[in-house]
N, C-alpha and C. Protein backbone atom coordinates (compact mmCIF):
# COMPACT_ATOMS: atom_id res chain seq x y z
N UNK A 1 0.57 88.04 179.55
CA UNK A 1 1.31 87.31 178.54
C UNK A 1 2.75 87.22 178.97
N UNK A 2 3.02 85.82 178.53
CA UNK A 2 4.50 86.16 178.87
C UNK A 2 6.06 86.35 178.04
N UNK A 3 6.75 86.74 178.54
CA UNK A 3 8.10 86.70 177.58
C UNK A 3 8.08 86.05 176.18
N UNK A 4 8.19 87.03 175.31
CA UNK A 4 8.07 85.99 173.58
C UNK A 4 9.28 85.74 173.32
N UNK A 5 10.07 83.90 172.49
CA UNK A 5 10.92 83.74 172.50
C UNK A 5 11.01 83.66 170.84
N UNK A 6 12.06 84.20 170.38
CA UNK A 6 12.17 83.82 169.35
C UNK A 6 12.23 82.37 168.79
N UNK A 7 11.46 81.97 167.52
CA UNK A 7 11.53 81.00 167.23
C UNK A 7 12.49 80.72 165.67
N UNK A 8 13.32 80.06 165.25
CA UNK A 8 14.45 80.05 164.02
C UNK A 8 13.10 80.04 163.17
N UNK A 9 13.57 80.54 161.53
CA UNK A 9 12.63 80.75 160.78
C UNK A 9 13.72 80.94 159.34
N UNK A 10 13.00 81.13 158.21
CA UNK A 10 13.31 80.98 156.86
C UNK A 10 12.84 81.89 156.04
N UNK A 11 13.79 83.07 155.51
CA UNK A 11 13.58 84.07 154.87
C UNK A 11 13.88 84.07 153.67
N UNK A 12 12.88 84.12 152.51
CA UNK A 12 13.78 84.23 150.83
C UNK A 12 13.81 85.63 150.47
N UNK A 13 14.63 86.21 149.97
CA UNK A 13 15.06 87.41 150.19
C UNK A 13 15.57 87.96 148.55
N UNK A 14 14.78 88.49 147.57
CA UNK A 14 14.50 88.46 146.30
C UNK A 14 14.82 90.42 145.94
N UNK A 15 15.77 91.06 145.00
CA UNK A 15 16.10 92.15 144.78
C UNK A 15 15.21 92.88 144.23
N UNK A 16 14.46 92.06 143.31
CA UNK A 16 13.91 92.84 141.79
C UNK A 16 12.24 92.07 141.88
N UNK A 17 11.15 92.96 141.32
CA UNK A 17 10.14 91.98 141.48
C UNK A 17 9.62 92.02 139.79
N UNK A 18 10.59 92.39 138.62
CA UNK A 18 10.67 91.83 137.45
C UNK A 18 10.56 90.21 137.00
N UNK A 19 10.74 89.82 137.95
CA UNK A 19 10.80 88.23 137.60
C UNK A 19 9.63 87.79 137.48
N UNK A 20 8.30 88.47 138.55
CA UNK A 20 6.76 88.13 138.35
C UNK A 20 6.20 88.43 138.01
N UNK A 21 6.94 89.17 136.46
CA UNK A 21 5.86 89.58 135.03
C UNK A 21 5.59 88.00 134.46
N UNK A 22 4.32 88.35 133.89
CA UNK A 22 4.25 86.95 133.45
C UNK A 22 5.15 86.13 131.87
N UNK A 23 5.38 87.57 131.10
CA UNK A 23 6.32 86.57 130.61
C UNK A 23 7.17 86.33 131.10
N UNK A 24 7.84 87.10 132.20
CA UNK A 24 9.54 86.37 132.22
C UNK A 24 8.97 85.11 132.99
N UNK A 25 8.16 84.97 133.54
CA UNK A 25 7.86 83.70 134.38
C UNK A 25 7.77 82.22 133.40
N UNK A 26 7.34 82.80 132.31
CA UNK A 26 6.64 81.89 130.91
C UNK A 26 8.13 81.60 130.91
N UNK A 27 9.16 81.65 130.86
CA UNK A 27 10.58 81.57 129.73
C UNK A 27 10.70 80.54 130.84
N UNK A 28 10.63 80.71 132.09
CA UNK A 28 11.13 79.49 132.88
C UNK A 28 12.16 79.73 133.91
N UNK A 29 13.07 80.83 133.60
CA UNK A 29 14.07 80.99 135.09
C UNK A 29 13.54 81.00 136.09
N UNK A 30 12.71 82.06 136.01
CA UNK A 30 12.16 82.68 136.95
C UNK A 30 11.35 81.89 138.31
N UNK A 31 10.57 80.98 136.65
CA UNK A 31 9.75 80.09 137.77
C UNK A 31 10.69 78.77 138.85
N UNK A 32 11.54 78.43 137.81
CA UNK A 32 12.40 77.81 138.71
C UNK A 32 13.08 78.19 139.93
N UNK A 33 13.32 79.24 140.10
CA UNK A 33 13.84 80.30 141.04
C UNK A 33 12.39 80.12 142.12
N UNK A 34 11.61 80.41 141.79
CA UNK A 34 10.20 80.65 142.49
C UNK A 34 10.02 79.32 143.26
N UNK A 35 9.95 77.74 142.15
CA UNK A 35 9.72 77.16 143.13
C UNK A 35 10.67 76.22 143.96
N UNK A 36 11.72 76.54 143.69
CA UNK A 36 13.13 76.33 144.73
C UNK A 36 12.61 77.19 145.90
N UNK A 37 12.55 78.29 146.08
CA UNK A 37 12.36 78.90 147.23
C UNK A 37 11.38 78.06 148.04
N UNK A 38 10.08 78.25 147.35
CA UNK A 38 8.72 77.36 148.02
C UNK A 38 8.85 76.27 148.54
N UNK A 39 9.96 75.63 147.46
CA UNK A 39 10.46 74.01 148.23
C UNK A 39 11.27 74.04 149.38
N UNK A 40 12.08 74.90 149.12
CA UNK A 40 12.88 75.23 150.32
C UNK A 40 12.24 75.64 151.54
N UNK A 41 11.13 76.39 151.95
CA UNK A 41 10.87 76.64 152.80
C UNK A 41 9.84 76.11 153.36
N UNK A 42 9.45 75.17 152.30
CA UNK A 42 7.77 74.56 153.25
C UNK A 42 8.65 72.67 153.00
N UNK A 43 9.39 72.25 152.30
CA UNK A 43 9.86 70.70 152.62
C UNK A 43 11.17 70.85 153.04
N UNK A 44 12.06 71.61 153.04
CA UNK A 44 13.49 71.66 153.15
C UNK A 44 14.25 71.86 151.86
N UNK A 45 15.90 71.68 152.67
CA UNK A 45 16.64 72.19 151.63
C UNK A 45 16.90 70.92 150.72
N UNK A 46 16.95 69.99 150.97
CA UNK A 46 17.31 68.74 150.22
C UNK A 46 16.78 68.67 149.05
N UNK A 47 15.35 69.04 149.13
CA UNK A 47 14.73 69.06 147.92
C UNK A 47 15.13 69.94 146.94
N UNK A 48 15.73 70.91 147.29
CA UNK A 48 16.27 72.17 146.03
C UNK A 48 17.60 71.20 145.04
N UNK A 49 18.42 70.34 145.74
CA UNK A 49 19.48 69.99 144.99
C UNK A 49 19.44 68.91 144.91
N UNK A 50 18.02 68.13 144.59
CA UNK A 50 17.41 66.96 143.83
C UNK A 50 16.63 67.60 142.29
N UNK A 51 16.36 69.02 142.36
CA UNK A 51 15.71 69.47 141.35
C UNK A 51 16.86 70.10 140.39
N UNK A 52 17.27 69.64 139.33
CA UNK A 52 18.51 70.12 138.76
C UNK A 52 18.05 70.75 137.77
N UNK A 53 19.44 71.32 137.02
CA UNK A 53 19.04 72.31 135.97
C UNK A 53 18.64 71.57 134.62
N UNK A 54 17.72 71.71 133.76
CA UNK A 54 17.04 70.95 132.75
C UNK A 54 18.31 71.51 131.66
N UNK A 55 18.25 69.96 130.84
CA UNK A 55 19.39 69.51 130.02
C UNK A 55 19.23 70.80 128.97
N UNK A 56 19.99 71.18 128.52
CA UNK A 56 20.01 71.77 126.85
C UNK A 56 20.68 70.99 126.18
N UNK A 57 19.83 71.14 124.98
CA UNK A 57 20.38 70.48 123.98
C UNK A 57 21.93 71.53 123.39
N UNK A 58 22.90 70.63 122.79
CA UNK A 58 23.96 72.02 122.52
C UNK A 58 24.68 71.49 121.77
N UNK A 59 24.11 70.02 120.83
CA UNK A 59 25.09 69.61 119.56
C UNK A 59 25.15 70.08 118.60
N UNK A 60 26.21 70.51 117.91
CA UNK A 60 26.26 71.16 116.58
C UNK A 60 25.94 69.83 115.39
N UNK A 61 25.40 70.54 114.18
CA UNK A 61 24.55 70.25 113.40
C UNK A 61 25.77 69.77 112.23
N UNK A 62 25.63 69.10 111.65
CA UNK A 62 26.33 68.68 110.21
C UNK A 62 26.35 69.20 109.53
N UNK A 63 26.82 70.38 109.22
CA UNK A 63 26.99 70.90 108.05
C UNK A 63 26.83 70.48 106.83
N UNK A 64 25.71 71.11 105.82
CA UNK A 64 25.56 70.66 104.62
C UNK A 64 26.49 70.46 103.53
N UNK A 65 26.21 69.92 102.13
CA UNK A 65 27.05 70.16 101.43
C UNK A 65 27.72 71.32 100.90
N UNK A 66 26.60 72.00 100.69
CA UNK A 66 26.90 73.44 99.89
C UNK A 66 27.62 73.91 100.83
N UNK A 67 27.60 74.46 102.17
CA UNK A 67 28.37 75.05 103.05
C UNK A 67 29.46 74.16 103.09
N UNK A 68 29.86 73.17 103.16
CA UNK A 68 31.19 72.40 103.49
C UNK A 68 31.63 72.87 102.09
N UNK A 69 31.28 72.54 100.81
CA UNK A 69 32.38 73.41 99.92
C UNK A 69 32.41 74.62 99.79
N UNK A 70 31.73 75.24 99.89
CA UNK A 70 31.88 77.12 100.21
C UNK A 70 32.79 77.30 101.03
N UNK A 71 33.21 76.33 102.24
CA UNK A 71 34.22 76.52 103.09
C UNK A 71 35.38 75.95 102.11
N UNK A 72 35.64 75.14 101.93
CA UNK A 72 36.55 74.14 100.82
C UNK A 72 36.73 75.16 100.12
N UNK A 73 36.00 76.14 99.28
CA UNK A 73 36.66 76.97 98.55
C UNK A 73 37.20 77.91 99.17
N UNK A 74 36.44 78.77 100.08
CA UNK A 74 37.04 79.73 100.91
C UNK A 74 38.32 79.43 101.62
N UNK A 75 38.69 78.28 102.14
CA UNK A 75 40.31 78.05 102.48
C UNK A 75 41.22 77.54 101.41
N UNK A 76 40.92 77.03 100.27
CA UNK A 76 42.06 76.56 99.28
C UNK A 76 41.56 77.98 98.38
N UNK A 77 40.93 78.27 98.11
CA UNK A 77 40.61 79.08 96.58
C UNK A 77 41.48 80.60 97.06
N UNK A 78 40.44 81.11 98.04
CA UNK A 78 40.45 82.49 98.31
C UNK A 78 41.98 82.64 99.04
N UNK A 79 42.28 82.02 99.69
CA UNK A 79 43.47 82.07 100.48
C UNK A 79 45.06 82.16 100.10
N UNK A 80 44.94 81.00 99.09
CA UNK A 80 45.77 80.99 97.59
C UNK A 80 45.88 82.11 96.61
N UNK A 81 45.00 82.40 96.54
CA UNK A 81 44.33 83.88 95.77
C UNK A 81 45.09 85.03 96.51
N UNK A 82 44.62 85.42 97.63
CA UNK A 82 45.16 86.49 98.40
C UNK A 82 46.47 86.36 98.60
N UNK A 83 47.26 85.52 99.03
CA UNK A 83 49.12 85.57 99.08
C UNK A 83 49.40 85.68 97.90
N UNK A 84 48.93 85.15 96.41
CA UNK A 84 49.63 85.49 95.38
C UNK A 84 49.53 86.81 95.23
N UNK A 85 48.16 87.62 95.16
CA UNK A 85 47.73 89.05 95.08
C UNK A 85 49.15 89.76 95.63
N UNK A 86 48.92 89.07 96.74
CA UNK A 86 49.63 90.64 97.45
C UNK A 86 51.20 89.97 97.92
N UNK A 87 51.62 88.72 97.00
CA UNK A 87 53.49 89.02 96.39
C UNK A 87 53.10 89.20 94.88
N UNK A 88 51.86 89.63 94.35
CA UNK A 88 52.25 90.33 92.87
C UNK A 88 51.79 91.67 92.95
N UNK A 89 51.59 92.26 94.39
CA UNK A 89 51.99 93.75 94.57
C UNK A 89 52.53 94.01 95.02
N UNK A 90 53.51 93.72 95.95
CA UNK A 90 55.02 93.48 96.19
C UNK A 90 55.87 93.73 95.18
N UNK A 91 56.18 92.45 93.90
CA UNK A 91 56.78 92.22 93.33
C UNK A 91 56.94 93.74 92.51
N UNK A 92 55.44 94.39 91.85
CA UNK A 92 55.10 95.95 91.16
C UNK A 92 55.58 96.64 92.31
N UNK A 93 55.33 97.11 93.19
CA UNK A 93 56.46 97.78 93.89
C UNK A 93 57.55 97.96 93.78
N UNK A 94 58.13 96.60 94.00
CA UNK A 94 59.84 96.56 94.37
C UNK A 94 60.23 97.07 92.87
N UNK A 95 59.75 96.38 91.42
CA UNK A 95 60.09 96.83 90.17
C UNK A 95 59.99 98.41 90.28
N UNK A 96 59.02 99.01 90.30
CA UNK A 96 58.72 100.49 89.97
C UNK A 96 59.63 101.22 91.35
N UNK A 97 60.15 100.71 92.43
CA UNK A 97 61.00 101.45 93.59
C UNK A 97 62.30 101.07 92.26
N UNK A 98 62.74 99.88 92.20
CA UNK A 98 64.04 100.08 91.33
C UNK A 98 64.38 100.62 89.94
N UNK A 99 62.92 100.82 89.49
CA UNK A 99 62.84 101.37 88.26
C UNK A 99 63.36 102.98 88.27
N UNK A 100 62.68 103.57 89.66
CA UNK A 100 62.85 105.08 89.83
C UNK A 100 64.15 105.43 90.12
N UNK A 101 64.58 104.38 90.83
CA UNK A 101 66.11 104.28 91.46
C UNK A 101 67.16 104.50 90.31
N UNK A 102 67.15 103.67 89.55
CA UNK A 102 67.86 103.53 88.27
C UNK A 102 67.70 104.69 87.54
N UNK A 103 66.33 104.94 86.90
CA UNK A 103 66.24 106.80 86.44
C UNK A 103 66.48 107.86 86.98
N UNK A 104 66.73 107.58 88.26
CA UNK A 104 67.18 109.09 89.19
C UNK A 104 68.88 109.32 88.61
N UNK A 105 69.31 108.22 89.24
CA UNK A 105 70.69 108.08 88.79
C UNK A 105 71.33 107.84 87.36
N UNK A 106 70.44 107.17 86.29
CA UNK A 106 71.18 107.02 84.94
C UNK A 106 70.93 108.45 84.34
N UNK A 107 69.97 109.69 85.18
CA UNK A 107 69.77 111.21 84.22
C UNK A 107 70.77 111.90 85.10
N UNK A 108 71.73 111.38 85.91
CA UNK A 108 72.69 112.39 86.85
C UNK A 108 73.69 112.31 86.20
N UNK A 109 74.02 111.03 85.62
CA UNK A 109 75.24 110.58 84.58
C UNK A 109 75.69 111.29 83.40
């Protein structure tokens, strides 16, 4: 026999062999992953970046009525609500700090 020459060749080279449980295969990464490789190595590479990633859908939905005024209330109602709250516990503060102020000093007199 004579001298063996190497011939170039194509290795897919995979970390984890979790991916070829059958559900994760069912969800779909996986398999995509799987047959990119296969394509890759038995037609070429061209074919991997003709096969693109499948669309998601990712439009947000219209909000109903009831939720659009639950929001409507939650920014005019509640919001309005809370700054008055808390300058009319402020306001009981500052009275009862000057109230004490004043009685410390009008029983020293």
């Amino acid at each position: 026999a004579g001298p063996v020459t190497p011939a170039p060749g194509k290795l897919v080279l995979l970390g984890c062999s979790e991916m070829f449980r059958r559900n994760f295969i069912q969800q779909g990464g996986a398999m995509d992953l799987f047959m990119n490789s296969v394509d890759g190595l038995t037609l070429g590479e061209d074919l991997i970046h003709v096969r693109g990633k499948k669309p998601v859908n990712r439009t947000i939905d219209k909000p109903s009525a009831a939720s659009r005024r639950l929001w409507k209330v939650v920014n005019y109602a509640l919001a309005s609500t809370t700054i008055a709250a808390i300058g009319i516990v402020v306001a009981v503060l500052r009275r009862r700090a000057r109230n004490a102020y004043a009685m410390k000093y009008a029983a020293g007199s």
